[in-house]
N, C-alpha and C. Protein backbone atom coordinates (compact mmCIF):
# COMPACT_ATOMS: atom_id res chain seq x y z
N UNK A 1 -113.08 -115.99 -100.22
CA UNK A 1 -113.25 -115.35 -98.95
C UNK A 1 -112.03 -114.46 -98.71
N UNK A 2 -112.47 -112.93 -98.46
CA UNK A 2 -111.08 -112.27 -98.18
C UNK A 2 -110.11 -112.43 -97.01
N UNK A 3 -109.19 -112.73 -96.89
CA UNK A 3 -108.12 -112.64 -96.13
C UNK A 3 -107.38 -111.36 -95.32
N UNK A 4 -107.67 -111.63 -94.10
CA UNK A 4 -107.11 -110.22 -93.52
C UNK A 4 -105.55 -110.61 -93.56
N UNK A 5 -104.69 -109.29 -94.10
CA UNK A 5 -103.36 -109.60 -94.51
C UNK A 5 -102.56 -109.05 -92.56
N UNK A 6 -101.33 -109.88 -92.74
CA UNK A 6 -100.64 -109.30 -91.23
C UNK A 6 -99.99 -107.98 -91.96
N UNK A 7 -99.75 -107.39 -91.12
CA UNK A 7 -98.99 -106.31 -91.34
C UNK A 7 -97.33 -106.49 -90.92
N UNK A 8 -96.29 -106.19 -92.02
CA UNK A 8 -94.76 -106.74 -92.20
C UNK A 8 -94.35 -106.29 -90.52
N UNK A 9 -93.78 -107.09 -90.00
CA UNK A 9 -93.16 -106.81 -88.36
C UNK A 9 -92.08 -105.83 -88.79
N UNK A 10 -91.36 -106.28 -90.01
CA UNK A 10 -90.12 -105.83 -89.95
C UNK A 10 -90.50 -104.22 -90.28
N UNK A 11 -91.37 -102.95 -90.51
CA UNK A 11 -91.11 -102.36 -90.99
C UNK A 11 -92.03 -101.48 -89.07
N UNK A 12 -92.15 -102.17 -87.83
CA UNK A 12 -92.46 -101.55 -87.27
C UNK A 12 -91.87 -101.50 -85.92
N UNK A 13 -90.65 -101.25 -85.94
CA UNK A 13 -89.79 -100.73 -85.35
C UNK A 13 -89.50 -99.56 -84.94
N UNK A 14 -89.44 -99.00 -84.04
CA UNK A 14 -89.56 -97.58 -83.85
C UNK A 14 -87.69 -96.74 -83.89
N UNK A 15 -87.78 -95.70 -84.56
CA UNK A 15 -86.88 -94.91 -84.90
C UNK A 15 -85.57 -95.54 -86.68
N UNK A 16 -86.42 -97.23 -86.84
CA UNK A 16 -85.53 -97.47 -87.82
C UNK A 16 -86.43 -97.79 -88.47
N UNK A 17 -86.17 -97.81 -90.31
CA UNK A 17 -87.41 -97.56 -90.94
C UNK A 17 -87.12 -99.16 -91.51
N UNK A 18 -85.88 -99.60 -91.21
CA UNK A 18 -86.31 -101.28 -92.12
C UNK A 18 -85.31 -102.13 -90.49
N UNK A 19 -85.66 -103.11 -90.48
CA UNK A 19 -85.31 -104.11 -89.79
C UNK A 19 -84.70 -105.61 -90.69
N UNK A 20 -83.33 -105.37 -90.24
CA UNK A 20 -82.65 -106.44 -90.72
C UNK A 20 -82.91 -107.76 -90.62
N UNK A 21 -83.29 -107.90 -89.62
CA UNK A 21 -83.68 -109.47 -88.99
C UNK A 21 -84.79 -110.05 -89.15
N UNK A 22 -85.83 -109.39 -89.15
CA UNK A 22 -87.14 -109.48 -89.82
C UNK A 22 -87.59 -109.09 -90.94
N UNK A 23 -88.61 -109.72 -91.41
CA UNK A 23 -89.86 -109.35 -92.44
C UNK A 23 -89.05 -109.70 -94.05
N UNK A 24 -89.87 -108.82 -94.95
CA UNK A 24 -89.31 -109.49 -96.26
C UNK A 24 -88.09 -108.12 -96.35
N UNK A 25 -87.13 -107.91 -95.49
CA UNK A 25 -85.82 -107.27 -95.69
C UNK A 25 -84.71 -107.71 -94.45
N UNK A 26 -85.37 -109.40 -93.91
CA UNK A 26 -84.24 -109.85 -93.45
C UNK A 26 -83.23 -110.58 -94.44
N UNK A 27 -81.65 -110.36 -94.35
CA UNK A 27 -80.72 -110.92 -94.92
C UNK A 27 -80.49 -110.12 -95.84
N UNK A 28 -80.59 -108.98 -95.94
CA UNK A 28 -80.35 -107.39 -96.65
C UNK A 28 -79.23 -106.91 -96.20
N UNK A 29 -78.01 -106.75 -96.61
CA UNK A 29 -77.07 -106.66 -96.23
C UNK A 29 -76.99 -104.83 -95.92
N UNK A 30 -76.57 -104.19 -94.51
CA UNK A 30 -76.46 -102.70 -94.22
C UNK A 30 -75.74 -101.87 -94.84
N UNK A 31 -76.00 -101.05 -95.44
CA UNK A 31 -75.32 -99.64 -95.77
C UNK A 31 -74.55 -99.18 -94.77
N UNK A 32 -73.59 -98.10 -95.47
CA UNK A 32 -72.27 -97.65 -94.59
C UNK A 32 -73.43 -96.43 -93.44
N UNK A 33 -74.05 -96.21 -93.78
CA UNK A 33 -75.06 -95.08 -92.90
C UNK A 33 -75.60 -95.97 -91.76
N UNK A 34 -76.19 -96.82 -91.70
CA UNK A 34 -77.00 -97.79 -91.01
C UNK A 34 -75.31 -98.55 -89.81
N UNK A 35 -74.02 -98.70 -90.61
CA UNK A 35 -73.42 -99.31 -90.01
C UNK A 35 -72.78 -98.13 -88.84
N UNK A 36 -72.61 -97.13 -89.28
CA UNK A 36 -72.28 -96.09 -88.87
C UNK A 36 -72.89 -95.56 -87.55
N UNK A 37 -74.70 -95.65 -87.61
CA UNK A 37 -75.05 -95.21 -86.66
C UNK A 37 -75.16 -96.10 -85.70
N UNK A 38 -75.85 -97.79 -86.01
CA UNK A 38 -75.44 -98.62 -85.00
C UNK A 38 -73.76 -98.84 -84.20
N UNK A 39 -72.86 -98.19 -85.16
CA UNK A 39 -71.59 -98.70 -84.12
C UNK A 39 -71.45 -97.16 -83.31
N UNK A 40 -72.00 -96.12 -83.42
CA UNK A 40 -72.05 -94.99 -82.54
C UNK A 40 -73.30 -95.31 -81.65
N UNK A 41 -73.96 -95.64 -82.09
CA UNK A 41 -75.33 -95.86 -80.86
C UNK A 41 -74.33 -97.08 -79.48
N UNK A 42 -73.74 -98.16 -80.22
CA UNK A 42 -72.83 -98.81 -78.85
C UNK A 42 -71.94 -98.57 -78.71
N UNK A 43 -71.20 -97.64 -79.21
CA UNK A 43 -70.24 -96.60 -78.58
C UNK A 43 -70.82 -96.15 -77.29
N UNK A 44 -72.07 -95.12 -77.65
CA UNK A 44 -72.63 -94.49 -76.43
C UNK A 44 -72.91 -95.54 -75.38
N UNK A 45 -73.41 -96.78 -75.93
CA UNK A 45 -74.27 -97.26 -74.40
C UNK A 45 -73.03 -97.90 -73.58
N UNK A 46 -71.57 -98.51 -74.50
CA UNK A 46 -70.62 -98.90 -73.92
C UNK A 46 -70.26 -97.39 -72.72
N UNK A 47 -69.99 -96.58 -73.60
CA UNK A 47 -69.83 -95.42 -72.76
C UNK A 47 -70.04 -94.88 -71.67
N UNK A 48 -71.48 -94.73 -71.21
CA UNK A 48 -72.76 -94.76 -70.30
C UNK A 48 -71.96 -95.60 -69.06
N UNK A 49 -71.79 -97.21 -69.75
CA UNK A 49 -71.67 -98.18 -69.09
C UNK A 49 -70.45 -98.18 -68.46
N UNK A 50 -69.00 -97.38 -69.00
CA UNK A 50 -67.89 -97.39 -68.82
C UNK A 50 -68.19 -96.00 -67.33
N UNK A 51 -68.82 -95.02 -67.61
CA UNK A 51 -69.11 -93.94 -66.60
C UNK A 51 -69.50 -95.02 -65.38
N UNK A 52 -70.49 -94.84 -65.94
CA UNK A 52 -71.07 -95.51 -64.39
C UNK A 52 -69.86 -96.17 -63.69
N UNK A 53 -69.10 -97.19 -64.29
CA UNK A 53 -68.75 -98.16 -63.75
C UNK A 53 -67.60 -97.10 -63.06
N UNK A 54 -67.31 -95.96 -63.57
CA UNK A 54 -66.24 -95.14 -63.09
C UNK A 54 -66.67 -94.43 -61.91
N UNK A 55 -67.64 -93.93 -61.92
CA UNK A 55 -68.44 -93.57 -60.88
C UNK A 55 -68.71 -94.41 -59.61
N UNK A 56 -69.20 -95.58 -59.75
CA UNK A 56 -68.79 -96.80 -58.53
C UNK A 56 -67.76 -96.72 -58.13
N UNK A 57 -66.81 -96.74 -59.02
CA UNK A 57 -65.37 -97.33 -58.85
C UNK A 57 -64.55 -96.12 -57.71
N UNK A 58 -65.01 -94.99 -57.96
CA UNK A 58 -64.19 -93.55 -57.31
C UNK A 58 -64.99 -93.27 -56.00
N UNK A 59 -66.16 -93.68 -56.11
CA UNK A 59 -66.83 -93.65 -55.02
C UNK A 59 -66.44 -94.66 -53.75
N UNK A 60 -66.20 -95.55 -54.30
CA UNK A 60 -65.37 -97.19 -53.61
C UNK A 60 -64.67 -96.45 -53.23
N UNK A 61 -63.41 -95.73 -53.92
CA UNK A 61 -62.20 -95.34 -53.61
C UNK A 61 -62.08 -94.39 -52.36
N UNK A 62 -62.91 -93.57 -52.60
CA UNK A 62 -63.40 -91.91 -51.78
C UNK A 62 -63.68 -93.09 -50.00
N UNK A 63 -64.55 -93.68 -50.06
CA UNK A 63 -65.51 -94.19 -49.33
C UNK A 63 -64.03 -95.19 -47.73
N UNK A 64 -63.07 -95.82 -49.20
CA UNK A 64 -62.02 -96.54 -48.90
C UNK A 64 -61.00 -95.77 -47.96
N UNK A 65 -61.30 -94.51 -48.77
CA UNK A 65 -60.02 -94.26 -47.73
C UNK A 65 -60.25 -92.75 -46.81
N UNK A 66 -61.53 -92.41 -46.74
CA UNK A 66 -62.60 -91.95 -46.27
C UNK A 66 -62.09 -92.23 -44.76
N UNK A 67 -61.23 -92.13 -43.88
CA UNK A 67 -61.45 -93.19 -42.25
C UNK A 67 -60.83 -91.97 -41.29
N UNK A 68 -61.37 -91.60 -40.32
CA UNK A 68 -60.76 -91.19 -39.30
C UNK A 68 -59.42 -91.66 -38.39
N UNK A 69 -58.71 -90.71 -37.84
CA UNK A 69 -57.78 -91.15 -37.29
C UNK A 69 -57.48 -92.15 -36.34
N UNK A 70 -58.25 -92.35 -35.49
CA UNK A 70 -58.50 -92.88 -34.49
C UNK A 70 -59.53 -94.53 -35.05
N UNK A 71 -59.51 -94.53 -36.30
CA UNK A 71 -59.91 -96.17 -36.90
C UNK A 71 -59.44 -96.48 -37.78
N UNK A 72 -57.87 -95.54 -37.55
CA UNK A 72 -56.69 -96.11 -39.03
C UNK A 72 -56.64 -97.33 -39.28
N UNK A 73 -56.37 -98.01 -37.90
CA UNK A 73 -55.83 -99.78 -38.14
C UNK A 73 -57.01 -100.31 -38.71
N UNK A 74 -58.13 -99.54 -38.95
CA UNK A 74 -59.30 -100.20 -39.31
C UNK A 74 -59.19 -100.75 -40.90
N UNK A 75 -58.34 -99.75 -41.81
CA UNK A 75 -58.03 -99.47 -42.70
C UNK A 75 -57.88 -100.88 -43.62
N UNK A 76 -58.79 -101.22 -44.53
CA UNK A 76 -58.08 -102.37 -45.17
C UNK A 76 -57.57 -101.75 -46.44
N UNK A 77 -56.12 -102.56 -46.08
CA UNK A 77 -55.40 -102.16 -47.40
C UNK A 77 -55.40 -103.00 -48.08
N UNK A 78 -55.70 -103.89 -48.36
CA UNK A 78 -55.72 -105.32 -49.41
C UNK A 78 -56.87 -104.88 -50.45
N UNK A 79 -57.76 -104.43 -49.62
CA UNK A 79 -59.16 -103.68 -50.64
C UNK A 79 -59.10 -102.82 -51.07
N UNK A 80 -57.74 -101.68 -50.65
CA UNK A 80 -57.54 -100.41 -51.26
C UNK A 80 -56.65 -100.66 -51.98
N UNK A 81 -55.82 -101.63 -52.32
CA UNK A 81 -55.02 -101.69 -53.14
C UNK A 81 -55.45 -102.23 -54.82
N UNK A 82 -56.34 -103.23 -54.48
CA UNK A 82 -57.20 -104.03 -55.44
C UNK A 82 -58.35 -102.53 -56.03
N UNK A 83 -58.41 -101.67 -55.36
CA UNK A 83 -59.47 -101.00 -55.97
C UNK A 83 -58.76 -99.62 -56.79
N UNK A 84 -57.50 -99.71 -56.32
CA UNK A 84 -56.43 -99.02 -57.40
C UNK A 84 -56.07 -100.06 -58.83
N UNK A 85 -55.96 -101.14 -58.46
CA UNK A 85 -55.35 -101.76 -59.99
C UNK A 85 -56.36 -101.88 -60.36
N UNK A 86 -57.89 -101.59 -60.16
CA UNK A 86 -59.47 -101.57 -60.94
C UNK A 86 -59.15 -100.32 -61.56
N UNK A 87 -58.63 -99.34 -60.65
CA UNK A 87 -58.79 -97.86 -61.55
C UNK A 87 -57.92 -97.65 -62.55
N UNK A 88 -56.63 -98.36 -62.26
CA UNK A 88 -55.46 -97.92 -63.12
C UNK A 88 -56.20 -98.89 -64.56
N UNK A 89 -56.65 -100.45 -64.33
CA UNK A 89 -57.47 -100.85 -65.68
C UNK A 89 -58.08 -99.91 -66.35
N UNK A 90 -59.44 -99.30 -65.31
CA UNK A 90 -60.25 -98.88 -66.34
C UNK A 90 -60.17 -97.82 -66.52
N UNK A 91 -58.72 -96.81 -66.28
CA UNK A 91 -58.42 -95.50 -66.54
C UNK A 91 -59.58 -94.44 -66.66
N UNK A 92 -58.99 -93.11 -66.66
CA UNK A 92 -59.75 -91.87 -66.64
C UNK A 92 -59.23 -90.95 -65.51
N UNK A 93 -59.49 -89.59 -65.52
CA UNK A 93 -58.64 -88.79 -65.30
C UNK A 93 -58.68 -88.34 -63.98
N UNK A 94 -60.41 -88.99 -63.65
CA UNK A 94 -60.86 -88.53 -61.97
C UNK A 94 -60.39 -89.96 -61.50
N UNK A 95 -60.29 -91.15 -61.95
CA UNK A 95 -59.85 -91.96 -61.51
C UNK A 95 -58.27 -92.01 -61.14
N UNK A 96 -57.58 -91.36 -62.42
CA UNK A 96 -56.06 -91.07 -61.87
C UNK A 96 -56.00 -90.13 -60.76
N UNK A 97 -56.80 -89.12 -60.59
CA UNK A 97 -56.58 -88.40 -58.98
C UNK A 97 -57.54 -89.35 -57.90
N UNK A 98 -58.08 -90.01 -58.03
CA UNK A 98 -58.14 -90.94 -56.77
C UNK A 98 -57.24 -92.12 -56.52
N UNK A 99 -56.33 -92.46 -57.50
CA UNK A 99 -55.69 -93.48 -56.92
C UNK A 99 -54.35 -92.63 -56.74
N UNK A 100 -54.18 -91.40 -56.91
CA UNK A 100 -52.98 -90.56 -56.32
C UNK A 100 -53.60 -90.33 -55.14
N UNK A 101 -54.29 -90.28 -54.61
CA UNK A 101 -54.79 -89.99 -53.46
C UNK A 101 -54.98 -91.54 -52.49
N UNK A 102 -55.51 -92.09 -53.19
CA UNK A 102 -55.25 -93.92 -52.40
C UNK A 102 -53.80 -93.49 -52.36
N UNK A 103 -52.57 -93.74 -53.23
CA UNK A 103 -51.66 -94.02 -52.71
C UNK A 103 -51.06 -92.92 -51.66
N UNK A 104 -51.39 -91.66 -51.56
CA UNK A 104 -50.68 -91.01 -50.56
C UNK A 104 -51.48 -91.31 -49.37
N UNK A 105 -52.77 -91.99 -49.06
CA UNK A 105 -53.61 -92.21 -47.64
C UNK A 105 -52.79 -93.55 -47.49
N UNK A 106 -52.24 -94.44 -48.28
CA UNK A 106 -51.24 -95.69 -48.09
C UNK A 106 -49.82 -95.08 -47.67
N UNK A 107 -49.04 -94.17 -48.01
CA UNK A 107 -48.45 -93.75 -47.19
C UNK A 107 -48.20 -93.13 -46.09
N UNK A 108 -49.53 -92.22 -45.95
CA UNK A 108 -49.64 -91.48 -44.45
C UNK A 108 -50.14 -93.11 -43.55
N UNK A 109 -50.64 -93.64 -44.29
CA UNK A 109 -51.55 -95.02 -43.68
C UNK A 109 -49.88 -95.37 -43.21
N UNK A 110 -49.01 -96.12 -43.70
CA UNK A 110 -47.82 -96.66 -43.14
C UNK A 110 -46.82 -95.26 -42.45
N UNK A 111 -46.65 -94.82 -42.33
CA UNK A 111 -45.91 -93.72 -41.56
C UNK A 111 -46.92 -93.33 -40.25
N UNK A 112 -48.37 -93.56 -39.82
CA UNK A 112 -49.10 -93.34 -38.58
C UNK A 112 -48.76 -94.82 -38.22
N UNK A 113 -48.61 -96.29 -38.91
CA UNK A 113 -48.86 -97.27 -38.46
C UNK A 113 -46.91 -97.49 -37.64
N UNK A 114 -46.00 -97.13 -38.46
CA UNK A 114 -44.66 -96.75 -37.93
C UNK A 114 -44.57 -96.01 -36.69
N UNK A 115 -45.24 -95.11 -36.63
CA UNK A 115 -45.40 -94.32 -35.43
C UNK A 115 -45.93 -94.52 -34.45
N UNK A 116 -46.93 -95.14 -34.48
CA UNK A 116 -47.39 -96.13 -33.40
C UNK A 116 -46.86 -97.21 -33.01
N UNK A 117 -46.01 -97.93 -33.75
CA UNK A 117 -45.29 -98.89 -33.21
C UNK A 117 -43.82 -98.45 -32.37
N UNK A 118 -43.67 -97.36 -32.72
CA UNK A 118 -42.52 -96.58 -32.31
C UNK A 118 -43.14 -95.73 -30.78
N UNK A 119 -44.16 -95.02 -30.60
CA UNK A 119 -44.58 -94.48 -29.54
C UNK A 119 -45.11 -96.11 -28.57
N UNK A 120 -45.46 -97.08 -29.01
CA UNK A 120 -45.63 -98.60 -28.24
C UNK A 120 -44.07 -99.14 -27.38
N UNK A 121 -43.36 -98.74 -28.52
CA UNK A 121 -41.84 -99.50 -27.86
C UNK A 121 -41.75 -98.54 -26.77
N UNK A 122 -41.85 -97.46 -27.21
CA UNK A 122 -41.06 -96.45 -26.18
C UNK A 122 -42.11 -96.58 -25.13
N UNK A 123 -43.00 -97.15 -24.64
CA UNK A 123 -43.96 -96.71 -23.73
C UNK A 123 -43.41 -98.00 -23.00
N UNK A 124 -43.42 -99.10 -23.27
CA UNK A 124 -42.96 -100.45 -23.48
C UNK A 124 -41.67 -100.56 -22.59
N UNK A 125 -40.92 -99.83 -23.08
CA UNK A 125 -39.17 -99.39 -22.82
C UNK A 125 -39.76 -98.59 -21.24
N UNK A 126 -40.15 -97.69 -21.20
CA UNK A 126 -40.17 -96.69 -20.10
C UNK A 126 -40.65 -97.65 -18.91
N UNK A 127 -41.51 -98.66 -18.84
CA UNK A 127 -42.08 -99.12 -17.86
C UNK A 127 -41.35 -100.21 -17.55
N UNK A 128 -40.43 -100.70 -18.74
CA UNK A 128 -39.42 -101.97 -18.50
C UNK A 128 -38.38 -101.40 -17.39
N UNK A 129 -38.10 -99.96 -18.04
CA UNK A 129 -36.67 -99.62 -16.97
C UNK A 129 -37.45 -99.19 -15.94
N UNK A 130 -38.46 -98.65 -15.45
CA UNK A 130 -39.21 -98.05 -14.11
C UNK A 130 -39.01 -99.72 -13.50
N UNK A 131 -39.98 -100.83 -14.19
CA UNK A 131 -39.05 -101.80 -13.49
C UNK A 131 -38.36 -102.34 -12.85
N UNK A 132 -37.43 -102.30 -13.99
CA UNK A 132 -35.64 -102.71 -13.74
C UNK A 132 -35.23 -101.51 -12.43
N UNK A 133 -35.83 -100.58 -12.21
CA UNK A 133 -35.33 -99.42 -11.39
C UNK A 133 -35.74 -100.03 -10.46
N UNK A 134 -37.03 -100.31 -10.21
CA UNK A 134 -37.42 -100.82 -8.69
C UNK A 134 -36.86 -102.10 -8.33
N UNK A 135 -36.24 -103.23 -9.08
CA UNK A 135 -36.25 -104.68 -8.61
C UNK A 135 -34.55 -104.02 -8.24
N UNK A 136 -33.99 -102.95 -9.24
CA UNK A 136 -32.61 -102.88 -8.79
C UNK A 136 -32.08 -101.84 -7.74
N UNK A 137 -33.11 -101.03 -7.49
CA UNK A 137 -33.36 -100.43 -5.83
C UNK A 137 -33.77 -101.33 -4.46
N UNK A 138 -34.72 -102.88 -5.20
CA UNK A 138 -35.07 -103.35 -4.13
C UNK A 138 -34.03 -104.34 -3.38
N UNK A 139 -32.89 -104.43 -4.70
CA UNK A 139 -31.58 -105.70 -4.15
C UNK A 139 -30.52 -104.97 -3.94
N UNK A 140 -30.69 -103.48 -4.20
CA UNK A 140 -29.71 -102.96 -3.09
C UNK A 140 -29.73 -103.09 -1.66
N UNK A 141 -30.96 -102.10 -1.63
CA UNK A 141 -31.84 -102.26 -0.26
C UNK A 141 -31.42 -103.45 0.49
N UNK A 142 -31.74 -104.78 -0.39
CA UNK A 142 -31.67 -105.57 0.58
C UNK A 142 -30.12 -106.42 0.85
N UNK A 143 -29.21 -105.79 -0.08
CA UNK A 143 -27.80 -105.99 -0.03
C UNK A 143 -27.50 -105.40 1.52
N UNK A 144 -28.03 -103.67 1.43
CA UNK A 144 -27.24 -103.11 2.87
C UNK A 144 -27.91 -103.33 3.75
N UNK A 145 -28.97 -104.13 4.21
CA UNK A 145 -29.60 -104.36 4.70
C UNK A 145 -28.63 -105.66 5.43
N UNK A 146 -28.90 -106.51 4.51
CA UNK A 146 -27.68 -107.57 4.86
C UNK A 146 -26.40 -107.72 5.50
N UNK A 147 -25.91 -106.28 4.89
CA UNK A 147 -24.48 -105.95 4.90
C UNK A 147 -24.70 -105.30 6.82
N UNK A 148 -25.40 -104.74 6.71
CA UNK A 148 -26.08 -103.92 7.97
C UNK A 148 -25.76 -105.01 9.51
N UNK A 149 -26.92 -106.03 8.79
CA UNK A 149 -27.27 -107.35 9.81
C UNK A 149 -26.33 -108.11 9.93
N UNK A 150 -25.30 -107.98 8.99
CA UNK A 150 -24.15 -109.20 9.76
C UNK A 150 -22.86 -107.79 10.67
N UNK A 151 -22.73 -106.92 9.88
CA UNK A 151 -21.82 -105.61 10.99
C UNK A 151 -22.82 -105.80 12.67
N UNK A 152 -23.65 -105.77 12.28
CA UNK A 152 -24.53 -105.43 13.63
C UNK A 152 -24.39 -107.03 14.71
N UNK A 153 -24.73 -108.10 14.05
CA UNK A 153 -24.33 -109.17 14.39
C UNK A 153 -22.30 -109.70 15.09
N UNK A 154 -21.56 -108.80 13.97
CA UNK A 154 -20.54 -108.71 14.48
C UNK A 154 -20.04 -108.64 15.61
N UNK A 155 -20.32 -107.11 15.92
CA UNK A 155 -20.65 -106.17 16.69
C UNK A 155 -21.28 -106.55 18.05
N UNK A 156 -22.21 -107.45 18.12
CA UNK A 156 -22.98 -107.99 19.10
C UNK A 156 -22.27 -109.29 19.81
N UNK A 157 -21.43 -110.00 18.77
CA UNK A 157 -20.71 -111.42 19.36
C UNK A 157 -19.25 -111.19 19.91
N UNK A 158 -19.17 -110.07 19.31
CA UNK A 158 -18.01 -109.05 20.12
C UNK A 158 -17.70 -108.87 21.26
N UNK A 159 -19.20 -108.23 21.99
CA UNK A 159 -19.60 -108.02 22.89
C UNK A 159 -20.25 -109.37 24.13
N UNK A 160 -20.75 -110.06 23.16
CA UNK A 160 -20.92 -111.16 24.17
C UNK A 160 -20.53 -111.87 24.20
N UNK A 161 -19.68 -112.86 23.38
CA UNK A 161 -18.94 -113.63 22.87
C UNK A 161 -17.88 -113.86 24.66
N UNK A 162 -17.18 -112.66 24.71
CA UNK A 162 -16.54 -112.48 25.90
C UNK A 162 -16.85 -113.01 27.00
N UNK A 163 -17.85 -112.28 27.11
CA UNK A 163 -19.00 -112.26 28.59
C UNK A 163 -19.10 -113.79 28.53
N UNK A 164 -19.64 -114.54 27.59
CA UNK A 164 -20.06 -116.01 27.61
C UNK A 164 -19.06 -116.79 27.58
N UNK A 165 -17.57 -116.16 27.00
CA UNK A 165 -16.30 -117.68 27.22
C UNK A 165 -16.21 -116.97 28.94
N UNK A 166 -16.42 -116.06 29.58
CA UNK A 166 -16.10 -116.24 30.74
C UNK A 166 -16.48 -117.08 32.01
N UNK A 167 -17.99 -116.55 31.28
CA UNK A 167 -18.98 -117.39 32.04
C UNK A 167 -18.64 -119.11 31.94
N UNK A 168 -18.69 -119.01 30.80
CA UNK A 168 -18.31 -120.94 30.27
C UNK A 168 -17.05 -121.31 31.32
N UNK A 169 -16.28 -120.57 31.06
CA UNK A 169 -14.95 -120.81 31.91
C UNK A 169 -14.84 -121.01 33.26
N UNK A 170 -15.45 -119.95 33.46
CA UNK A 170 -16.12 -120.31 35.39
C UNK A 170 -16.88 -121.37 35.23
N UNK A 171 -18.12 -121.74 34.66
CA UNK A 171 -18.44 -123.07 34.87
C UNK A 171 -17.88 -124.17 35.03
N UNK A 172 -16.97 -124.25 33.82
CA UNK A 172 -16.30 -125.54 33.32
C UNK A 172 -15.13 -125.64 34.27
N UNK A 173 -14.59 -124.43 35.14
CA UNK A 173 -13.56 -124.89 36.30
C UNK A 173 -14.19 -125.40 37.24
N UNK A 174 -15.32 -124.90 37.49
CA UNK A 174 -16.12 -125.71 39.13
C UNK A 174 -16.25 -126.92 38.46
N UNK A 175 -17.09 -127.38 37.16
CA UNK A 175 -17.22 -128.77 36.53
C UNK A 175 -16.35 -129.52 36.79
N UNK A 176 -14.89 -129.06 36.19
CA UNK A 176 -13.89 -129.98 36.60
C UNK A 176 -12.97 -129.76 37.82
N UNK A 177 -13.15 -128.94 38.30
CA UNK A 177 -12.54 -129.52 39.85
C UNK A 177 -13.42 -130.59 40.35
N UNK A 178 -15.25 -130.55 40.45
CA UNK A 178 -16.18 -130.96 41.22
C UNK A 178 -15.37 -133.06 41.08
N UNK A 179 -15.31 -133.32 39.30
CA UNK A 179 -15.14 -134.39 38.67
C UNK A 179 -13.54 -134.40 39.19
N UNK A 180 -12.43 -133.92 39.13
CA UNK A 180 -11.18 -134.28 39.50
C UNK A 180 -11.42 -134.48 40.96
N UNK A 181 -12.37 -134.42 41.62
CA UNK A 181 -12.33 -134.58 43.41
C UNK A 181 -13.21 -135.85 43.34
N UNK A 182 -14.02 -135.74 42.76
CA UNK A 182 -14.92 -136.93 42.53
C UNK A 182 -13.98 -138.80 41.84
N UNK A 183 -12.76 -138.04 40.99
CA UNK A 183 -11.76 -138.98 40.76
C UNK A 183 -11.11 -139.35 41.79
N UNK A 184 -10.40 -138.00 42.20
CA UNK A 184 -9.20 -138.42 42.95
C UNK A 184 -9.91 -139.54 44.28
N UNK A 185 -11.06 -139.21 44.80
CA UNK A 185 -11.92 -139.81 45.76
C UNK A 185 -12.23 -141.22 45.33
N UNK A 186 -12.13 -141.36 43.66
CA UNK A 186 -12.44 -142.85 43.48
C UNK A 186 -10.84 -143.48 43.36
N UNK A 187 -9.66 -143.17 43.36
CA UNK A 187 -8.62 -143.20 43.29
C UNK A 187 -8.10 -143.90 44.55
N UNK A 188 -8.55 -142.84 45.22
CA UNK A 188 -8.04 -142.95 46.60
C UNK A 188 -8.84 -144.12 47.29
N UNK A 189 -9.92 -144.74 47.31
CA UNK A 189 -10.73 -145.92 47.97
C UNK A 189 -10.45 -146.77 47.31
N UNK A 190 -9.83 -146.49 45.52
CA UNK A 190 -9.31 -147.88 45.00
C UNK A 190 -7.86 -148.13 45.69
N UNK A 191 -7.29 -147.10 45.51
CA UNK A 191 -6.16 -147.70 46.23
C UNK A 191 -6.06 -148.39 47.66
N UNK A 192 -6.87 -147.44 48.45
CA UNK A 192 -7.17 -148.25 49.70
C UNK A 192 -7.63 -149.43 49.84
N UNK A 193 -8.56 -150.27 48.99
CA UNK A 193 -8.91 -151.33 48.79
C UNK A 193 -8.23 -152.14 48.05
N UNK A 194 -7.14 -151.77 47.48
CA UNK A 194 -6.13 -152.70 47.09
C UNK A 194 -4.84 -153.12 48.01
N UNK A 195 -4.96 -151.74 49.05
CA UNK A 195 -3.99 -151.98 49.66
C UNK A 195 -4.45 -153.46 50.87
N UNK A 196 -5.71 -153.04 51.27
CA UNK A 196 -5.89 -153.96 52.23
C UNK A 196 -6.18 -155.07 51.62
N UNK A 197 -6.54 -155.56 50.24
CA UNK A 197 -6.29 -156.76 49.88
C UNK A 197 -4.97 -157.71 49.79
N UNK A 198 -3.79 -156.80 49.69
CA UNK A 198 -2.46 -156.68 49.58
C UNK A 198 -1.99 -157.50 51.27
């Protein structure tokens, strides 16, 4: 009974005419031609693979430091820094002008972040001494104010001080004459009553 035969796998491969791994020409050791074009064929696809990845990588970069002025502090630099020692690894020449460019947006980045801390103090400073100006206008104020109220007080006990030891004085003579008559009167009935006990 005839036998339908398979047809060799190894010889149907497209663009290579024998296949190493298969059929009756696996374990056939490659020619320098065959070795040649497989280590240029993964040259290229390493290649391909190395672009791309360069292409992500600059785009990251672009994207990174990509930020308006007004969302500097937004800025992460921990991620822009890490995405420079990716570029400086996987080198190339558009990659060396983006991480010259990361590092000068890291220095304008720290010289706006200096400057803002410097326009903060000083704003900081100005409202401390406006401050200090008013609490040390307000204890003058209330120094001559003070100084004011006891001259004026002076000034006033000066004036009455007088008037009132006079007054006191006239009182306190009628007081004590009223009491030295009021003595001498108890004086005088004691004695009289001693005399006539006598």
């Amino acid at each position: 009974m005839p036998q339908m035969r398979v047809p060799n796998q190894g010889r149907e491969e497209e663009d290579v005419w024998v296949n190493y791994q298969l059929g009756e020409w696996r374990g056939v050791s490659k020619g320098p031609n065959m070795k040649s074009f497989e280590f240029n064929e993964a040259n290229l696809l390493a290649g391909q693979l190395k672009n791309k990845q360069r292409e992500a990588l600059s785009k990251a970069i672009k994207r990174a430091i990509d930020i308006n002025f007004s969302n500097l502090c937004d800025a992460d630099v921990v991620h822009i820094k890490k995405l420079m020692m990716d570029a400086v690894i996987m080198k190339g020449s558009v990659l060396q002008l983006d991480v010259i460019q990361a590092e000068s947006f890291l220095k304008w980045h720290t010289k706006c972040l200096v400057s803002n801390l410097l326009m903060q103090s000083m704003r900081r400073g100005n409202v401390a001494r406006k401050r200090c100006k008013k609490l040390r206008n307000a204890r003058r104020a209330a120094k001559r104010i003070a100084a004011e109220t006891v001259k004026q007080s002076i000034e006033m006990s000066r004036k009455i001080i007088p008037i009132c030891i006079t007054k006191a004085i006239g009182i306190a003579t009628k007081v004590g004459s009223f009491v030295m008559c009021d003595m001498s009167m108890c004086l005088c009935v004691w004695c009289v009553y001693g005399l006539c006990d006598a």
